[in-house]
Protein backbone atom coordinates (compact mmCIF):
# COMPACT_ATOMS: atom_id res chain seq x y z
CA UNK A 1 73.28 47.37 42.99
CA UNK A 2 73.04 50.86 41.37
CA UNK A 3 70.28 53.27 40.86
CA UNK A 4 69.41 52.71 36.58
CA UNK A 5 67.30 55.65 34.77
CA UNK A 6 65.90 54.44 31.14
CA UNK A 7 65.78 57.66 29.35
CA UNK A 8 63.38 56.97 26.63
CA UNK A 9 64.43 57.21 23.32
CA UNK A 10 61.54 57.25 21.28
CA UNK A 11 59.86 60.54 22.40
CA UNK A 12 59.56 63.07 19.95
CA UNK A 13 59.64 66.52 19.83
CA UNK A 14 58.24 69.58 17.98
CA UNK A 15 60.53 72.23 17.56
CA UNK A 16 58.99 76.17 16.19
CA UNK A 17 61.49 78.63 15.64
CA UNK A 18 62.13 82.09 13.58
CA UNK A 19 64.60 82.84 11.53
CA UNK A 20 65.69 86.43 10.93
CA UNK A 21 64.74 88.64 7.93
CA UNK A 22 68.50 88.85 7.12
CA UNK A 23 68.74 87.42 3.10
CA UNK A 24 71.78 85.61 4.04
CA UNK A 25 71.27 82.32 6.69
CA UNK A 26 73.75 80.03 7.87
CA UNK A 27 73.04 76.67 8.01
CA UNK A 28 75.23 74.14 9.60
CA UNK A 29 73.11 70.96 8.78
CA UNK A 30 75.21 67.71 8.79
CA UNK A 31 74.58 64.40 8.23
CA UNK A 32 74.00 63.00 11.73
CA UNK A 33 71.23 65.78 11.62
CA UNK A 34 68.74 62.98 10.50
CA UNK A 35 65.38 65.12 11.10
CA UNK A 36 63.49 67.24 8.47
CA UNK A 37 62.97 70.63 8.53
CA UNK A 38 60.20 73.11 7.07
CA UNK A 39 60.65 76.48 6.64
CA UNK A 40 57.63 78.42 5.67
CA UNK A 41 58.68 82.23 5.11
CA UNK A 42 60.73 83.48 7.85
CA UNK A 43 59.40 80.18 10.20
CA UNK A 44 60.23 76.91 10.51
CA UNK A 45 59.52 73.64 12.29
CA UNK A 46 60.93 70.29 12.86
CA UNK A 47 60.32 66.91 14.35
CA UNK A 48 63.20 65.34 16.67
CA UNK A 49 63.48 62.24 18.24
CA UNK A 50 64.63 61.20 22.13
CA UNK A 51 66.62 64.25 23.41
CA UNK A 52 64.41 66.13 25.76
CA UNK A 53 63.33 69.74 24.57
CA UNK A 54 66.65 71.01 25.94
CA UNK A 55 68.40 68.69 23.16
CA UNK A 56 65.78 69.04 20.57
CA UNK A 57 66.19 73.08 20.39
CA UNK A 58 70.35 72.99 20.85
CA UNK A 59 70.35 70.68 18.00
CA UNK A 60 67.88 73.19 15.80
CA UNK A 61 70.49 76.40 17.15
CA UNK A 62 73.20 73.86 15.73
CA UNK A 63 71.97 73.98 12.58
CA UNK A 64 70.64 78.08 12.64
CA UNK A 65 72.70 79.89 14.71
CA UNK A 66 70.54 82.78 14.33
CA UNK A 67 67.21 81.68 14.98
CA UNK A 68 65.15 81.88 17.38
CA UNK A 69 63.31 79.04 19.13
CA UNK A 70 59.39 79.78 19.62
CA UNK A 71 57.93 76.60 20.82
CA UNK A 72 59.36 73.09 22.05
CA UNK A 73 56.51 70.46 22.21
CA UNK A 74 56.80 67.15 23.20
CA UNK A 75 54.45 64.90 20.93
């Protein structure tokens, strides 16, 4: 009999980041991106489910390149 981790799923994270004062921004949001995300002048936050704070600020780079992550808190 193996070793089994459970990796919960339902933890949640809060992701801060900055985006840059550039007037252009690429965003590569998709639709398996299923998380909101407010931006409040050149900040921004976001709530996402089960993927460590690793996951949770790769998938926020994902979707802005160019930001810059601040803060990963895990709620």
């Amino acid at each position: 009999m193996g070793i089994v981790i459970d990796f919960h799923s339902d933890v949640e994270y809060k992701v801060l980041f900055s985006l840059p004062q550039d007037k252009v921004l690429p965003i590569r949001k998709t639709c398996n991106d299923d998380f909101e995300i407010l931006i409040t002048g050149s900040h921004g936050s976001a709530v996402i489910q089960g993927l460590g704070r690793t996951g949770a600020s790769g998938r926020i780079k994902k979707i802005f390149p160019t930001c810059e992550i601040v803060e990963v808190q895990r709620l």
